[in-house]
C-alpha atoms as a PDB file:
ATOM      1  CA  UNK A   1     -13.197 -21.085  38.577  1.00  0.00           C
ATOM      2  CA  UNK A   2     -11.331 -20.240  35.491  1.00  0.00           C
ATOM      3  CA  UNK A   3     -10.201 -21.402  32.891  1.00  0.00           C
ATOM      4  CA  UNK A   4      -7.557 -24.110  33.006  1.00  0.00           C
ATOM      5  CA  UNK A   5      -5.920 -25.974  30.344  1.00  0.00           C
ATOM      6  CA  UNK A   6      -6.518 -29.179  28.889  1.00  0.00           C
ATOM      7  CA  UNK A   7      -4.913 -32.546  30.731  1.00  0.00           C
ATOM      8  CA  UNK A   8      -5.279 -36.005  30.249  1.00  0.00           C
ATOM      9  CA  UNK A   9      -5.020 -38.845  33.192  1.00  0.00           C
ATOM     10  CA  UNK A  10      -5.868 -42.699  32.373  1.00  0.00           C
ATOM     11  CA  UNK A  11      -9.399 -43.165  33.495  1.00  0.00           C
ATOM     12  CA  UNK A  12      -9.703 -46.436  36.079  1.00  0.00           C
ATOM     13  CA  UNK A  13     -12.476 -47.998  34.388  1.00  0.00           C
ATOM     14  CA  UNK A  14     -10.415 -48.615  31.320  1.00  0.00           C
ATOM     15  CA  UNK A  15      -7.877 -50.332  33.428  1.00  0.00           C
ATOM     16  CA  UNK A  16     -10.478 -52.947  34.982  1.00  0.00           C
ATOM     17  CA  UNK A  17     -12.076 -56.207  33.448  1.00  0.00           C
ATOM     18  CA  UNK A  18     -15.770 -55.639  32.109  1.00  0.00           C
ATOM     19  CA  UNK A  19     -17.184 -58.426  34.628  1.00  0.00           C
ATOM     20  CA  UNK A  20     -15.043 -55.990  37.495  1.00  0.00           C
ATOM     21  CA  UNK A  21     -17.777 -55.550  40.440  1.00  0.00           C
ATOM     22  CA  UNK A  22     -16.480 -51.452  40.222  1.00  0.00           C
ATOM     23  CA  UNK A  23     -16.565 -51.438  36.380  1.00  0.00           C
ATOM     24  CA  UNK A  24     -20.386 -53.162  36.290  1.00  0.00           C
ATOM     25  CA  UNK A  25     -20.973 -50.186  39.299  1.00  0.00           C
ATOM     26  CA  UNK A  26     -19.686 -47.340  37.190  1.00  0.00           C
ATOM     27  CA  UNK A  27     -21.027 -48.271  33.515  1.00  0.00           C
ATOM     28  CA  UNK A  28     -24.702 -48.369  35.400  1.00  0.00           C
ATOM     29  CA  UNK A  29     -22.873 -45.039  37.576  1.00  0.00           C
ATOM     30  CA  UNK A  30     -22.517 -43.449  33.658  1.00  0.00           C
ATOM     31  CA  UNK A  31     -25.905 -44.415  32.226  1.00  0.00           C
ATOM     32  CA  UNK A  32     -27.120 -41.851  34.883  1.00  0.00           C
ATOM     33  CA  UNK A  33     -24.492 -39.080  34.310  1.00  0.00           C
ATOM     34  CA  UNK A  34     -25.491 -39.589  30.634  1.00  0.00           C
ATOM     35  CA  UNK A  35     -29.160 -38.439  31.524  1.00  0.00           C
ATOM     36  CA  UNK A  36     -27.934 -36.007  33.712  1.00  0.00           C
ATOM     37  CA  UNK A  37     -25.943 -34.616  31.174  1.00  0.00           C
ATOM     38  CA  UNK A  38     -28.756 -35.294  27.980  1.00  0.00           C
ATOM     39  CA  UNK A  39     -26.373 -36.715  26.100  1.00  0.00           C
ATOM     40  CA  UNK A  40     -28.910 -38.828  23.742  1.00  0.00           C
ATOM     41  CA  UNK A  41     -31.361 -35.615  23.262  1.00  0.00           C
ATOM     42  CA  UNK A  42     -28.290 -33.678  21.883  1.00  0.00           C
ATOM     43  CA  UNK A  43     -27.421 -36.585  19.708  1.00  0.00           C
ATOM     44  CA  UNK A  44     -30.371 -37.017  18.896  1.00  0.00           C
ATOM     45  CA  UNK A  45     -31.411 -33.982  17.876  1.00  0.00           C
ATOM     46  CA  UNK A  46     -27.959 -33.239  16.079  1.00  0.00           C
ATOM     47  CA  UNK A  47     -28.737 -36.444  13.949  1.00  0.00           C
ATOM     48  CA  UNK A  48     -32.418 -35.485  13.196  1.00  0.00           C
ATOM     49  CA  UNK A  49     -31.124 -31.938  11.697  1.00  0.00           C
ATOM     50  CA  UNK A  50     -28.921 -33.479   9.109  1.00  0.00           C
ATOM     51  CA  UNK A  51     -30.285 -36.789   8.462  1.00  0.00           C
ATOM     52  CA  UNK A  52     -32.583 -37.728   5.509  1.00  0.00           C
ATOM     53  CA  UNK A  53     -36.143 -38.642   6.874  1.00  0.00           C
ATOM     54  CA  UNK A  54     -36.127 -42.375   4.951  1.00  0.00           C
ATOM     55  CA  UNK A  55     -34.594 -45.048   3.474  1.00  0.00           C
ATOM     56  CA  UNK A  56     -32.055 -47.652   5.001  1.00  0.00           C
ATOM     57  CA  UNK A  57     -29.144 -45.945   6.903  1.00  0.00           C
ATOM     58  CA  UNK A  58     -25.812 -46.888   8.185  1.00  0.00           C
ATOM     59  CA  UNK A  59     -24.436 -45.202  11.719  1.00  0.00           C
ATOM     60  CA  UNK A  60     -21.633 -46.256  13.578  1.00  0.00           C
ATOM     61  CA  UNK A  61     -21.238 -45.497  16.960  1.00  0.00           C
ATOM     62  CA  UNK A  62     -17.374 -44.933  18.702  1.00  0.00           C
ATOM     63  CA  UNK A  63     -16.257 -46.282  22.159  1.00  0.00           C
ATOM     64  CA  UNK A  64     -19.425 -47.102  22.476  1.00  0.00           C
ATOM     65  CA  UNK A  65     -20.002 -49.171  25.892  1.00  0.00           C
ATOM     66  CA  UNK A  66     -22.673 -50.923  27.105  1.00  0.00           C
ATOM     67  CA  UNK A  67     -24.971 -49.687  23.674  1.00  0.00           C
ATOM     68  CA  UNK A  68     -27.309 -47.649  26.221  1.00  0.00           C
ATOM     69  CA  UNK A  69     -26.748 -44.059  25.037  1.00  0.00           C
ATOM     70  CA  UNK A  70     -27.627 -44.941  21.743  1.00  0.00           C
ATOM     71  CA  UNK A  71     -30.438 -47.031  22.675  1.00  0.00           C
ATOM     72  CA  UNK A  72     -31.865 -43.902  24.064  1.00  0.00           C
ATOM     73  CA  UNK A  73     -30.820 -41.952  20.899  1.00  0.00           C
ATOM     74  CA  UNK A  74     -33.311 -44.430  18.790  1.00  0.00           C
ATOM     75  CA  UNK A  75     -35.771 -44.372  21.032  1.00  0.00           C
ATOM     76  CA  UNK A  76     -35.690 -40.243  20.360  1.00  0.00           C
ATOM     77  CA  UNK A  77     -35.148 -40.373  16.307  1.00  0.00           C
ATOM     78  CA  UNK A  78     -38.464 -42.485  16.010  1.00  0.00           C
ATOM     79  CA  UNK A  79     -36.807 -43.583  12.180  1.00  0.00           C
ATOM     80  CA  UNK A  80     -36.147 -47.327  11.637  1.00  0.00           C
ATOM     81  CA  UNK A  81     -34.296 -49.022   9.029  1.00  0.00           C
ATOM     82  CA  UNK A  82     -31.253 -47.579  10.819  1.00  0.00           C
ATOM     83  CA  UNK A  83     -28.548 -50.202  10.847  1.00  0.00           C
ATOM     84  CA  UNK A  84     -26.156 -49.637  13.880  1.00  0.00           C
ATOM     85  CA  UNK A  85     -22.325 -50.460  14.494  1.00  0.00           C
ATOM     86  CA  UNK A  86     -21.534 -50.302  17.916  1.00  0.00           C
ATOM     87  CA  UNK A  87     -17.533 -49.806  18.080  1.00  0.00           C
ATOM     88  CA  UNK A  88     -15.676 -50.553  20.941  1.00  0.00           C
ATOM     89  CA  UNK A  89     -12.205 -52.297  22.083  1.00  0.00           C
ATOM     90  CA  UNK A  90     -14.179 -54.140  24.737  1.00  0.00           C
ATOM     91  CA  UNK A  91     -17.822 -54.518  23.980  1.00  0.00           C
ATOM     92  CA  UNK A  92     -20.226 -54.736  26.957  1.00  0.00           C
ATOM     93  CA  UNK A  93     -23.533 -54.871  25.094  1.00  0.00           C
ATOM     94  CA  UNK A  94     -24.983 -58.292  25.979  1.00  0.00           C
ATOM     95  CA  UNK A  95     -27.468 -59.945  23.382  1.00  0.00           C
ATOM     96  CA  UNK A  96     -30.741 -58.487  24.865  1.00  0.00           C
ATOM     97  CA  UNK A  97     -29.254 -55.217  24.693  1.00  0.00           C
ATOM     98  CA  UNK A  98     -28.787 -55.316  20.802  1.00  0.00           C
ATOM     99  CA  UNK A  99     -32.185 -56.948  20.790  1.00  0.00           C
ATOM    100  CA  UNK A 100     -33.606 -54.013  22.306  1.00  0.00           C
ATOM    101  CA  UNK A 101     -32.804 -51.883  19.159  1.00  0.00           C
ATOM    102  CA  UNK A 102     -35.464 -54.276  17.435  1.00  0.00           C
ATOM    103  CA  UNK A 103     -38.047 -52.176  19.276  1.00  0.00           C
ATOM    104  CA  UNK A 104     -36.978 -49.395  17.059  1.00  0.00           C
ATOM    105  CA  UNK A 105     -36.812 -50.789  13.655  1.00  0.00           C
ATOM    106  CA  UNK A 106     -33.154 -50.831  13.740  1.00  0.00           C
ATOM    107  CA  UNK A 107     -30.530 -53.296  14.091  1.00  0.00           C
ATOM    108  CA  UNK A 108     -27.527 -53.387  16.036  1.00  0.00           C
ATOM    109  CA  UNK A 109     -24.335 -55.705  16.238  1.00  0.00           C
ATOM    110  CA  UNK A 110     -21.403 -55.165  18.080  1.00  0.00           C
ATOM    111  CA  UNK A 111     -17.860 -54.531  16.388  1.00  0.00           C
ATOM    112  CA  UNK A 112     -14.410 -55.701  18.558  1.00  0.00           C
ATOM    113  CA  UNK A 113     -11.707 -52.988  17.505  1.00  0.00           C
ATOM    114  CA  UNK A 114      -9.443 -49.575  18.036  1.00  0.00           C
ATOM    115  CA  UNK A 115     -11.665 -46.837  16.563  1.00  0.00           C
ATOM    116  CA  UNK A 116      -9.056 -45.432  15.131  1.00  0.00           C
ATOM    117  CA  UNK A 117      -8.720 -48.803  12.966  1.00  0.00           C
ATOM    118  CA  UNK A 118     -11.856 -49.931  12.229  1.00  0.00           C
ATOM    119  CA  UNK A 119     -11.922 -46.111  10.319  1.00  0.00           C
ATOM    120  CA  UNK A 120      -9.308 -46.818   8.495  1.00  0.00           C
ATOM    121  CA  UNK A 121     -11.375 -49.926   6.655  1.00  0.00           C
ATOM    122  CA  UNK A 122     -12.646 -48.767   3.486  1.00  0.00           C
ATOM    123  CA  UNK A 123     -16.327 -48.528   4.573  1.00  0.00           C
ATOM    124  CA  UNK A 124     -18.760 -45.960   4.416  1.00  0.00           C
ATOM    125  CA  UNK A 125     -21.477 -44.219   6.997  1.00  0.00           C
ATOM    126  CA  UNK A 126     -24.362 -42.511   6.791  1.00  0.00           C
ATOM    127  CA  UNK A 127     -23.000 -40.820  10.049  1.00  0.00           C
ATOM    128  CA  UNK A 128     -20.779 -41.412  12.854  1.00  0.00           C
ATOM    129  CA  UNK A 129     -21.359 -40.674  16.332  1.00  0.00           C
ATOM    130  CA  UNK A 130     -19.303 -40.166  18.943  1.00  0.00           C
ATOM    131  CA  UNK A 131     -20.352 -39.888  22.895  1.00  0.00           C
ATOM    132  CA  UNK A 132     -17.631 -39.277  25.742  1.00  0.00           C
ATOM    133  CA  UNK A 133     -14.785 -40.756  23.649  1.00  0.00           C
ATOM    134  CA  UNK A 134     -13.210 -38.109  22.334  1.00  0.00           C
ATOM    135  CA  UNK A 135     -11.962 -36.387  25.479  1.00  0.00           C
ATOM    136  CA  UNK A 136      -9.582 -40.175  25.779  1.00  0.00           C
ATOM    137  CA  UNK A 137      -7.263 -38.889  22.957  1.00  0.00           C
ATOM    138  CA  UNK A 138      -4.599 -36.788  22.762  1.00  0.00           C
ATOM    139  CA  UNK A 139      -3.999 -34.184  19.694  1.00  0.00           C
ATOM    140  CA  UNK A 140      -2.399 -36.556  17.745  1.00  0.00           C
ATOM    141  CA  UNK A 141      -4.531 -38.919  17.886  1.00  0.00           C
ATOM    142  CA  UNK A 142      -7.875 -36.860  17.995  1.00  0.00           C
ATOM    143  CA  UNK A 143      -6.820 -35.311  14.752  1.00  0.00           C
ATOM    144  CA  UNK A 144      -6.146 -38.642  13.030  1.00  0.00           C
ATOM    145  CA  UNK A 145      -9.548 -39.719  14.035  1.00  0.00           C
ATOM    146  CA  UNK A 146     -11.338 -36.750  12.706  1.00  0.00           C
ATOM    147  CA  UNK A 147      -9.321 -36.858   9.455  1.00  0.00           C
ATOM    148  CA  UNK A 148     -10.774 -40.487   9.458  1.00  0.00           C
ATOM    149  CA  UNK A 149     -14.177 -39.849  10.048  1.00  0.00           C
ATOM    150  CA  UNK A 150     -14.435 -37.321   7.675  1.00  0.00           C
ATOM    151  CA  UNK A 151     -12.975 -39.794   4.652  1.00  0.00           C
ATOM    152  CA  UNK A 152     -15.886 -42.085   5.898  1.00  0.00           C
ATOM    153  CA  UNK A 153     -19.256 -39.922   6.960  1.00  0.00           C
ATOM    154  CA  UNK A 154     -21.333 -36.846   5.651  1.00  0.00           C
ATOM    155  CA  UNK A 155     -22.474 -36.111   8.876  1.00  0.00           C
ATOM    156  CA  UNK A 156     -20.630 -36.562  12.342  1.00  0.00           C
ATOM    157  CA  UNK A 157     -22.336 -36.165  15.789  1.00  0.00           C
ATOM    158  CA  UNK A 158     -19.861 -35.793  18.848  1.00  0.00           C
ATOM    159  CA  UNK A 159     -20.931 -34.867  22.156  1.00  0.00           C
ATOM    160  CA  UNK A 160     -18.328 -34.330  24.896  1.00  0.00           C
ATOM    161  CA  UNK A 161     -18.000 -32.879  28.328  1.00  0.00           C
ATOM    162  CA  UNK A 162     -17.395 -29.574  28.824  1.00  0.00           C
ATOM    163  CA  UNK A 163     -14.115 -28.205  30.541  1.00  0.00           C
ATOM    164  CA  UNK A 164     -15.863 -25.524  32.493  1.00  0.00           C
ATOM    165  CA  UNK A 165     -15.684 -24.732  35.619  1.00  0.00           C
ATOM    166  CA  UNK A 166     -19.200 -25.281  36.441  1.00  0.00           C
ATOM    167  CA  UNK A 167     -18.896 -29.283  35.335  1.00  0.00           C
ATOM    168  CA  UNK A 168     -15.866 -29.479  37.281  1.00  0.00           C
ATOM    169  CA  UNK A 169     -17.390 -28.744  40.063  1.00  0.00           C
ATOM    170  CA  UNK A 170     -20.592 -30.899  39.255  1.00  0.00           C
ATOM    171  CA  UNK A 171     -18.117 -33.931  38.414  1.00  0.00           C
ATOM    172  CA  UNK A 172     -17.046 -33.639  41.906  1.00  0.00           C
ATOM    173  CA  UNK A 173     -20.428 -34.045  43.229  1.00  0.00           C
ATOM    174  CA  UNK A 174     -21.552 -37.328  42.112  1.00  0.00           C
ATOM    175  CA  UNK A 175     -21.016 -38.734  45.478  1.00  0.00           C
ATOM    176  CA  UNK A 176     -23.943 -37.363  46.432  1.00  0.00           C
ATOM    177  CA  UNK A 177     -26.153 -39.542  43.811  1.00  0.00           C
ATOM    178  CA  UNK A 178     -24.399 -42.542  44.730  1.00  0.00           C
ATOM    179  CA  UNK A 179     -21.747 -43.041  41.941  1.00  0.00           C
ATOM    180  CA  UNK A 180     -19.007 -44.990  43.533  1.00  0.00           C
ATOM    181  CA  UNK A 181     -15.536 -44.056  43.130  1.00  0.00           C
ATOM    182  CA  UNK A 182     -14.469 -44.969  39.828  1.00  0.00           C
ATOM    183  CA  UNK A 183     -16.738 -42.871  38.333  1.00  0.00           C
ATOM    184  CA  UNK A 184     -16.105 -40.098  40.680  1.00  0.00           C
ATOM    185  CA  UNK A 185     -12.098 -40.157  39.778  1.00  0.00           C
ATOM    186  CA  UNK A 186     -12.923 -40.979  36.104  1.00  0.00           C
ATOM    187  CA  UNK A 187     -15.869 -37.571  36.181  1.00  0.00           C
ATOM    188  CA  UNK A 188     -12.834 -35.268  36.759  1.00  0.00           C
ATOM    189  CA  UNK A 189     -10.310 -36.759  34.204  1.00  0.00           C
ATOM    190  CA  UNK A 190     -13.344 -36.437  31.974  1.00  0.00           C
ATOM    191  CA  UNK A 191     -13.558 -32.833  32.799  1.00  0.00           C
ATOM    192  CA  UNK A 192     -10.164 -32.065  32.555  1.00  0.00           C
ATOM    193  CA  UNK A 193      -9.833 -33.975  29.330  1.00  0.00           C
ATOM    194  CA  UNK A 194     -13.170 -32.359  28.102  1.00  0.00           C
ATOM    195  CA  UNK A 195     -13.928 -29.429  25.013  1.00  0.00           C
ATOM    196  CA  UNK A 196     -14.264 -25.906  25.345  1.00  0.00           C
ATOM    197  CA  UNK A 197     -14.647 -23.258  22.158  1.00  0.00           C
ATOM    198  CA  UNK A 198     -13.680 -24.355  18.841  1.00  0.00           C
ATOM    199  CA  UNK A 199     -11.107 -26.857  19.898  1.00  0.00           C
ATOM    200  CA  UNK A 200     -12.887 -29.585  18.352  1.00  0.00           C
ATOM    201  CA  UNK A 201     -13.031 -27.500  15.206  1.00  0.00           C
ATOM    202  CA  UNK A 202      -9.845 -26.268  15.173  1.00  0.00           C
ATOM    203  CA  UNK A 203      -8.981 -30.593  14.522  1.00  0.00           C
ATOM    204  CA  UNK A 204     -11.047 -30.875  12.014  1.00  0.00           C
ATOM    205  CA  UNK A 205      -9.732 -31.718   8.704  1.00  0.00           C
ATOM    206  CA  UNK A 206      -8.877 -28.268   7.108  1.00  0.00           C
ATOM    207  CA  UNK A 207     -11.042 -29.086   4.409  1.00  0.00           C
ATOM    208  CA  UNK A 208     -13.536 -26.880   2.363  1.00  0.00           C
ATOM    209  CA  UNK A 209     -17.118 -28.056   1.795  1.00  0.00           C
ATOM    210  CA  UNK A 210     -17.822 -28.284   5.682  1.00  0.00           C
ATOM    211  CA  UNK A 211     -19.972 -27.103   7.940  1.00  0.00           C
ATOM    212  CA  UNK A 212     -18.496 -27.300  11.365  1.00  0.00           C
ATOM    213  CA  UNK A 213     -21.378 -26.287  14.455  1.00  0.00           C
ATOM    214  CA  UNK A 214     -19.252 -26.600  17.883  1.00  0.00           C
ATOM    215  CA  UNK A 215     -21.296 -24.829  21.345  1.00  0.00           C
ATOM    216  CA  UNK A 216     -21.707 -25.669  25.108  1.00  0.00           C
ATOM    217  CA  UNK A 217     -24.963 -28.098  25.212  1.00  0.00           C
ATOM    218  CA  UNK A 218     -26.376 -27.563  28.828  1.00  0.00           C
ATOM    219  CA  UNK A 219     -23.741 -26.691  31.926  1.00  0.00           C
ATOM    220  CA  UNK A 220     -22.082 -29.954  31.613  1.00  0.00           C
ATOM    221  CA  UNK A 221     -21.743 -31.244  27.657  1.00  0.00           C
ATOM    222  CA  UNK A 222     -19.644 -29.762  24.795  1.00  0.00           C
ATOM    223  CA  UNK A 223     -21.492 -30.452  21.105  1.00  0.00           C
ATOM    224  CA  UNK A 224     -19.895 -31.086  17.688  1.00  0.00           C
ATOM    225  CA  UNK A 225     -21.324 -31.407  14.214  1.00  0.00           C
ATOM    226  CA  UNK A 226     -19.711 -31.790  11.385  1.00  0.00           C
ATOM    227  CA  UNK A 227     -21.624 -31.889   7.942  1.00  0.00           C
ATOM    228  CA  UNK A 228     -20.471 -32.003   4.465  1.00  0.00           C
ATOM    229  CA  UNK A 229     -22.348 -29.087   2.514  1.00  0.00           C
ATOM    230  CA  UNK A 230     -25.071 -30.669   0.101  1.00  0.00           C
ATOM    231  CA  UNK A 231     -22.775 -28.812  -2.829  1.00  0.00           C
ATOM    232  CA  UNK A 232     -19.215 -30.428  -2.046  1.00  0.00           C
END
């Protein structure tokens, strides 16, 4: 396959209630993709780079579902004191789940609102990170969030999937590990929707005093990292 241009489709899981039988199937359907894909490794590891190795921290997390992702992503960094803002229009995570993070040294609450919205709130982040959200924007939109996110973090950590014909083709196979068929419709839009090159760069703020790392994680992810330069 080739390559093909980006395209965006509403995703059906977005369009169902969060107690939907198909949208409780498909959230547990993306905690696998997620490992599949080792989404919370490349987080992980693109937090660990940049971050200091103590003191109290403040991340938030965008479009963040059900918490798990970065659940998994704590469970990796092995730093507590991390306090976590899990963003999202529609949380999911249920009270055990933001115990969980207790485990870790770090606590978690939830936070009801547009992430383009809650960034524009005066507040300020150690580091934002961002897992299979970005691909749901258009240009518009994508840029006004980066612009955003820059105003409000030092470090940001995105990781997106890939529009390559090699996860195309694996985002068509998830049939075969049982994901039912809102995530199998919803794979492909991702795809489709996904990152290739320096696209994500390219919507960065045009700002100097950046470091901008963009590169293919893996056959199926696409990994950003944005860092303001210790001089700026």
């Amino acid at each position: 396959m080739g390559r093909f241009s980006r395209s965006l489709e509403p995703e059906w899981l977005d369009t169902l209630g969060p107690g939907d039988p198909r949208a409780v199937r498909s959230r547990a359907d993306l905690r696998r993709v997620n490992a599949l894909m080792g989404n919370a490794r490349l987080l992980a590891r693109g937090l660990a780079a940049h971050l200091r190795p103590y003191g109290a921290l403040r991340i938030a997390d965008l479009g963040s579902g059900d918490g798990a992702v970065m659940l998994a992503v704590a469970r990796r960094l092995k730093r507590p004191g991390v306090e976590l803002l899990l963003v999202d229009r529609a949380p999911v995570v249920r009270d055990e789940g933001l115990h969980a993070f207790e485990d870790h040294g770090w606590t978690a609450r939830t936070h009801e609102a547009d992430a383009l919205e809650f960034l524009e709130a005066p507040a300020r982040f150690g580091a934002i990170v961002v897992n299979l959200f970005l691909h749901h924007l258009d240009p518009g939109r994508l840029a006004a969030l980066l612009r955003l996110a820059a105003a409000r973090t030092d470090l940001f950590v995105a990781c997106e999937p890939a529009r390559t014909g090699i996860a195309l083709a694996g985002s068509r196979l998830l049939g075969l590990i049982g994901c039912n068929d809102v995530t199998r419709h919803d794979a492909v839009a991702s795809v489709r929707a996904g990152f290739r090159g320096r696209e994500l760069s390219s919507a960065w703020p045009r700002e100097s005093g950046w470091h901008l790392d963009e590169r293919p994680a893996g056959p199926f992810s696409h990994l950003f990292v944005a860092r303001r330069r210790a001089h700026a």
